[in-house]
Protein backbone atom coordinates (compact mmCIF):
# COMPACT_ATOMS: atom_id res chain seq x y z
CA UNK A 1 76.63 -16.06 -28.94
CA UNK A 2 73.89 -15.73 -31.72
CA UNK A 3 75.86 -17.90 -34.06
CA UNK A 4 76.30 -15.11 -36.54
CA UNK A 5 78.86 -13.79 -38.42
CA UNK A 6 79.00 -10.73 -41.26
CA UNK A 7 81.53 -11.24 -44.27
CA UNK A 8 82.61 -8.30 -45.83
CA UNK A 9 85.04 -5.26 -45.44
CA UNK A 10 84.57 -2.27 -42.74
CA UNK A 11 84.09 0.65 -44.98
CA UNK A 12 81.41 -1.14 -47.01
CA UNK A 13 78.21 1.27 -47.67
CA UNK A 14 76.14 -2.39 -47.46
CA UNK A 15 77.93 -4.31 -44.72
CA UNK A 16 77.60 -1.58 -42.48
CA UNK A 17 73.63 -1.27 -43.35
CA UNK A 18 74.19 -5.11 -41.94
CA UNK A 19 75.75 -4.44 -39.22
CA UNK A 20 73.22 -1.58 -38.18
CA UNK A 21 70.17 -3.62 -38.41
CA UNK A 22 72.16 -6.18 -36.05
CA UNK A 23 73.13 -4.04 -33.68
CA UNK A 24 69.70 -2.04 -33.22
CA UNK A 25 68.12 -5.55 -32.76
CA UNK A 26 70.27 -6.30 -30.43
CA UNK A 27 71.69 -9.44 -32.45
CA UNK A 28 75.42 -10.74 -31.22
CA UNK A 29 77.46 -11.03 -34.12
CA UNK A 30 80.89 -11.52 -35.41
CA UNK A 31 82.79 -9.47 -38.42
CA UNK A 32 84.86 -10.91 -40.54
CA UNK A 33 87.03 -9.01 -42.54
CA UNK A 34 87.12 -10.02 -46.23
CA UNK A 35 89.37 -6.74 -47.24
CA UNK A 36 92.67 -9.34 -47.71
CA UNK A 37 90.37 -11.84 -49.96
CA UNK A 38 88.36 -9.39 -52.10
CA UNK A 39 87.99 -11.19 -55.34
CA UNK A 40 89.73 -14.19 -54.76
CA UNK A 41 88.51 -17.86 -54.16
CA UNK A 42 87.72 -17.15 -50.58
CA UNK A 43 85.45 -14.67 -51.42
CA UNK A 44 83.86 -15.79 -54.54
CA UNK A 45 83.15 -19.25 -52.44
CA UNK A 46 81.12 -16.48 -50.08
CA UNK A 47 79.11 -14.83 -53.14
CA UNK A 48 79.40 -15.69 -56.34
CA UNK A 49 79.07 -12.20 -57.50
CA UNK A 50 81.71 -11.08 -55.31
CA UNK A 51 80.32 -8.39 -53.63
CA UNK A 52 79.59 -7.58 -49.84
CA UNK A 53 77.96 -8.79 -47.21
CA UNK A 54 77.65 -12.31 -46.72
CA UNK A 55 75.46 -13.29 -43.48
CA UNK A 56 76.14 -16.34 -41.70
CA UNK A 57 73.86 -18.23 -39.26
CA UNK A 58 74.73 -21.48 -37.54
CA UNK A 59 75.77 -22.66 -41.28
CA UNK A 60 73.12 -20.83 -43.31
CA UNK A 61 74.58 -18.43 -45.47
CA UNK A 62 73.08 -15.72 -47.42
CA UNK A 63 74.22 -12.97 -49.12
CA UNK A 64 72.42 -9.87 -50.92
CA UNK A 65 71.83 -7.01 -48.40
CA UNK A 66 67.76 -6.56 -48.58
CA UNK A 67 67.42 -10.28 -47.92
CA UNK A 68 69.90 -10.11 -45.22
CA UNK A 69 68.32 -7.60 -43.21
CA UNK A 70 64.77 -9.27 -43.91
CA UNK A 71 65.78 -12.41 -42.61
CA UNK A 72 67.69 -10.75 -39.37
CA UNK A 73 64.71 -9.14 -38.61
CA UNK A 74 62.34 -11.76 -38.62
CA UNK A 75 64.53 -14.34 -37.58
CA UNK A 76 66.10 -12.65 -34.16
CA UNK A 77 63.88 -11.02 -31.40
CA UNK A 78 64.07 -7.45 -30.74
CA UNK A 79 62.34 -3.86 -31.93
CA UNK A 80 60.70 -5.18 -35.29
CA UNK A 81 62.13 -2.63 -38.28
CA UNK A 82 58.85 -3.55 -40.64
CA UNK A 83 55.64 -1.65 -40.43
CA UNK A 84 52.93 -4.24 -39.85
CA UNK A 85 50.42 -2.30 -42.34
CA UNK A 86 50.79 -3.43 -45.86
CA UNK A 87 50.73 -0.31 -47.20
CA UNK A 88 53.53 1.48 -44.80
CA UNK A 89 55.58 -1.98 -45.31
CA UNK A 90 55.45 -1.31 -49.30
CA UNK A 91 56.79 2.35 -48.24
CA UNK A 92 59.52 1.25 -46.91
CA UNK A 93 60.32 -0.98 -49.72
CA UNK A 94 59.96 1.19 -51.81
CA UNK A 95 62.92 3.36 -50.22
CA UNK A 96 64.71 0.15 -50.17
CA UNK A 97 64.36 0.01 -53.64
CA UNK A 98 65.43 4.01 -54.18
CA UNK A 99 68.49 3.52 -52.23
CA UNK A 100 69.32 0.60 -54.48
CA UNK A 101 68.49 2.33 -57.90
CA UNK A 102 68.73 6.31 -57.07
CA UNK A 103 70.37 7.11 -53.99
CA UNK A 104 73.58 4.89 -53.76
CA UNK A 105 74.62 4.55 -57.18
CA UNK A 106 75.10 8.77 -57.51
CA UNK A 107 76.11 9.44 -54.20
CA UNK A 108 78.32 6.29 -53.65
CA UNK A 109 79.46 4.71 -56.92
CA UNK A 110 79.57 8.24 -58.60
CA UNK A 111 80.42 10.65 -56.22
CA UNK A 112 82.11 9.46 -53.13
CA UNK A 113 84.11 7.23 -54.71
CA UNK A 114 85.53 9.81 -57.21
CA UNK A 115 86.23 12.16 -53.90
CA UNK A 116 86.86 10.04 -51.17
CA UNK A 117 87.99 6.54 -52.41
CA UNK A 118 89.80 7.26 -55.72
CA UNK A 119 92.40 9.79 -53.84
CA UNK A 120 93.12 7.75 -50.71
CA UNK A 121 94.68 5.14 -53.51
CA UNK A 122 96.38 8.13 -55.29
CA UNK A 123 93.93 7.83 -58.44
CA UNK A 124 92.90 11.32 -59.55
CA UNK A 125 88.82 12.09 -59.62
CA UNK A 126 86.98 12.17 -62.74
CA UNK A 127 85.39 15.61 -62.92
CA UNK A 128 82.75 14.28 -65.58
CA UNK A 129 81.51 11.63 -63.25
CA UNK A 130 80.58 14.23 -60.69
CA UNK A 131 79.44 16.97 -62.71
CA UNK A 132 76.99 13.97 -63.80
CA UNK A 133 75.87 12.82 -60.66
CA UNK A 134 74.85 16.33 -59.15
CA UNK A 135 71.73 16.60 -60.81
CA UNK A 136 70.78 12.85 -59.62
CA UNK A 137 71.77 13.40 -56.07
CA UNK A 138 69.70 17.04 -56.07
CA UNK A 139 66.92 15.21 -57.47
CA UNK A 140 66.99 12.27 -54.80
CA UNK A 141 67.67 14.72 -51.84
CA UNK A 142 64.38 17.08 -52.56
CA UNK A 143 62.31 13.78 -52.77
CA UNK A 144 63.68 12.99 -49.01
CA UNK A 145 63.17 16.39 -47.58
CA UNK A 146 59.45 16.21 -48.99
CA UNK A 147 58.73 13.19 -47.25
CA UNK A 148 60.24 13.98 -44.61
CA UNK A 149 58.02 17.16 -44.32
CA UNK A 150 54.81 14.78 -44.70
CA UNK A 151 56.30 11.74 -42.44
CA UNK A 152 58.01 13.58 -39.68
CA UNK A 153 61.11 12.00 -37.66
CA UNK A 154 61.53 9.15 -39.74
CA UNK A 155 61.22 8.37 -43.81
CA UNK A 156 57.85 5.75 -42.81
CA UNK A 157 54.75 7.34 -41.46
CA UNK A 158 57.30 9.20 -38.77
CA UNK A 159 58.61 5.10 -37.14
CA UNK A 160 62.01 3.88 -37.55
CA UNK A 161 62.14 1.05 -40.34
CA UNK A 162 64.78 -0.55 -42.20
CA UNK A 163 64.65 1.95 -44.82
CA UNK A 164 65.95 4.71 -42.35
CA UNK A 165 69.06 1.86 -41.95
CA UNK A 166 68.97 1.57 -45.78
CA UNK A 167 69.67 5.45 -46.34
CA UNK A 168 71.81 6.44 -43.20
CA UNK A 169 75.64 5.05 -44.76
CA UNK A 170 74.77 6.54 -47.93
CA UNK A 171 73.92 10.10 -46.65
CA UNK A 172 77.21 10.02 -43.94
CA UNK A 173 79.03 9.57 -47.08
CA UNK A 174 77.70 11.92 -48.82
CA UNK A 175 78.22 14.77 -45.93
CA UNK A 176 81.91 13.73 -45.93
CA UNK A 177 81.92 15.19 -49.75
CA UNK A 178 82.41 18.98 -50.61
CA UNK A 179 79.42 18.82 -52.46
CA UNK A 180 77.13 17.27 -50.60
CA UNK A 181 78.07 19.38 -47.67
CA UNK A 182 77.08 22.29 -49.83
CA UNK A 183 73.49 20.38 -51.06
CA UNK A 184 73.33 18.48 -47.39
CA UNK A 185 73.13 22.91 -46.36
CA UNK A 186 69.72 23.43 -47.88
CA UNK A 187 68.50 20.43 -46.57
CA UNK A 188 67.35 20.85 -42.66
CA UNK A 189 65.05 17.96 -42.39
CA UNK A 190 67.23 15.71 -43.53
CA UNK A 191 70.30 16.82 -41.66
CA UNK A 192 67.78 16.85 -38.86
CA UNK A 193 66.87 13.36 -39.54
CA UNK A 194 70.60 12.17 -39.67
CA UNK A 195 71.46 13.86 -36.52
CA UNK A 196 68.46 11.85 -35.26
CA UNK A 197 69.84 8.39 -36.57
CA UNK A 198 72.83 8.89 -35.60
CA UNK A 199 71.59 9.59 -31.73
CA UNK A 200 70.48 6.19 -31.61
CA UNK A 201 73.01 4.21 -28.90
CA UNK A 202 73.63 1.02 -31.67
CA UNK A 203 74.66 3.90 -34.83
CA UNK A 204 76.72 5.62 -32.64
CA UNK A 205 78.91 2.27 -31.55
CA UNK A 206 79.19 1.15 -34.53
CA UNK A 207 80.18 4.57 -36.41
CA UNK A 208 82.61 4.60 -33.17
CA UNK A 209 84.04 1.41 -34.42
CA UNK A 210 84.71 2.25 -38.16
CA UNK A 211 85.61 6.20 -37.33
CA UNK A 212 89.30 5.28 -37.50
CA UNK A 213 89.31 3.66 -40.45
CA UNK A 214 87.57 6.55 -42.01
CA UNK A 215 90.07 8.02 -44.96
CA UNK A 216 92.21 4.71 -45.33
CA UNK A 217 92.97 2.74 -48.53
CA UNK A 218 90.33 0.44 -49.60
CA UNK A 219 93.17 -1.60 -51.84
CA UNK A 220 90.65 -3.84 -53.53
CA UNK A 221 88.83 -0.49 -54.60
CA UNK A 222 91.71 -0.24 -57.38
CA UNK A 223 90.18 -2.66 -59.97
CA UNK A 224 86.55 -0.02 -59.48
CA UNK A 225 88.07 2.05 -61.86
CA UNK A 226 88.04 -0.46 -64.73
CA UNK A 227 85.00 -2.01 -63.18
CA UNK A 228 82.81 0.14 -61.16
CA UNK A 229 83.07 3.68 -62.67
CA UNK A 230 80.82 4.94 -65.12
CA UNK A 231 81.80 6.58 -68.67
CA UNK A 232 81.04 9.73 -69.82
């Protein structure tokens, strides 16, 4: 074995951008649930902010998702994920840093979570938190079909990178919503570009693994609504 293990819990948008980057390199790795622990001394003893995931290797641990996958892919052999030009390896940081600021917050914090997490814990939507996240997510979703126009397959000069890893969970989750099933419509390069992410043998095994948990409680998700969602 590699000697690695990922902290976190399965339905995480940033564990399983993790996990993704391990697989495709072909990295050995273990999972450990943190699900039971969210919040609690176990965790916070993990990362002091108590979020998701925590990487461990042979007793180095590390937490914070873009130095995670930095680290994993410069510290394992296997298909390199970073552009060796400077100026293609800022791209892709700079879709790294969209997916933190643009991309994630509207379609995950925002919108998924007030259609798909909220309900499977019995916690009614808040209308006003979509209705305000709909513009964002348009917005964010024309600037990835027009580089996908110039680019081609993938989001950096047409190569698989880490940003295409970066921006895969977000976008599955946001097909699973009504809306973005209505925005993902208008949108053929980048449904296009999903179906071609999600061809590749180490997305496929690892959406296998999580498909059944698809739908099911995320308990710890309960203290988001005084913590994670937004006020309008």
């Amino acid at each position: 074995m590699s000697g690695v293990v990922v902290y976190g819990f399965p339905l995480s948008t940033y564990v399983n951008i993790v996990r993704l980057v391990l697989a495709h390199k072909g990295v050995p790795f273990e999972f450990n649930d943190l699900e039971p622990c969210m919040g609690k001394a176990r965790h916070r003893a993990l990362h002091p902010f108590e979020r998701a995931p925590i990487l461990e290797h042979n007793g180095f641990f590390l937490y914070e998702t873009s130095a995670i996958v930095l680290y994993v892919d410069e510290a394992f052999e296997g298909p390199s994920l970073q552009p060796a030009e400077p100026r293609q390896r800022a791209l892709m940081h700079r879709w790294i840093s969209a997916l933190n600021a643009y991309y994630y917050p509207y379609i995950v914090y925002h919108l998924a979570h007030e259609r798909l997490v909220f309900p499977a814990l019995g916690i009614a939507p808040d209308e006003k938190v979509v209705a305000a996240a709909l513009p964002k997510i348009a917005t964010a979703l024309a600037v990835m079909e027009a580089e996908l126009f110039v680019n081609g397959a993938f989001l950096v000069e047409g190569r698989l990178c880490l940003a295409d890893f970066f921006l895969l969970p977000s976008l599955r989750s946001l097909g699973r919503t009504p809306e973005g099933q209505d925005m993902l419509r208008e949108k053929p390069l980048i449904r296009a570009w999903l179906s071609r992410m999600q061809d590749l043998p180490s997305v496929r095994d690892l959406f296998d693994e999580i498909a059944p948990l698809i739908g099911t409680p995320i308990e710890h998700a309960r203290a988001w609504v005084d913590h994670h969602r937004p006020r309008y």
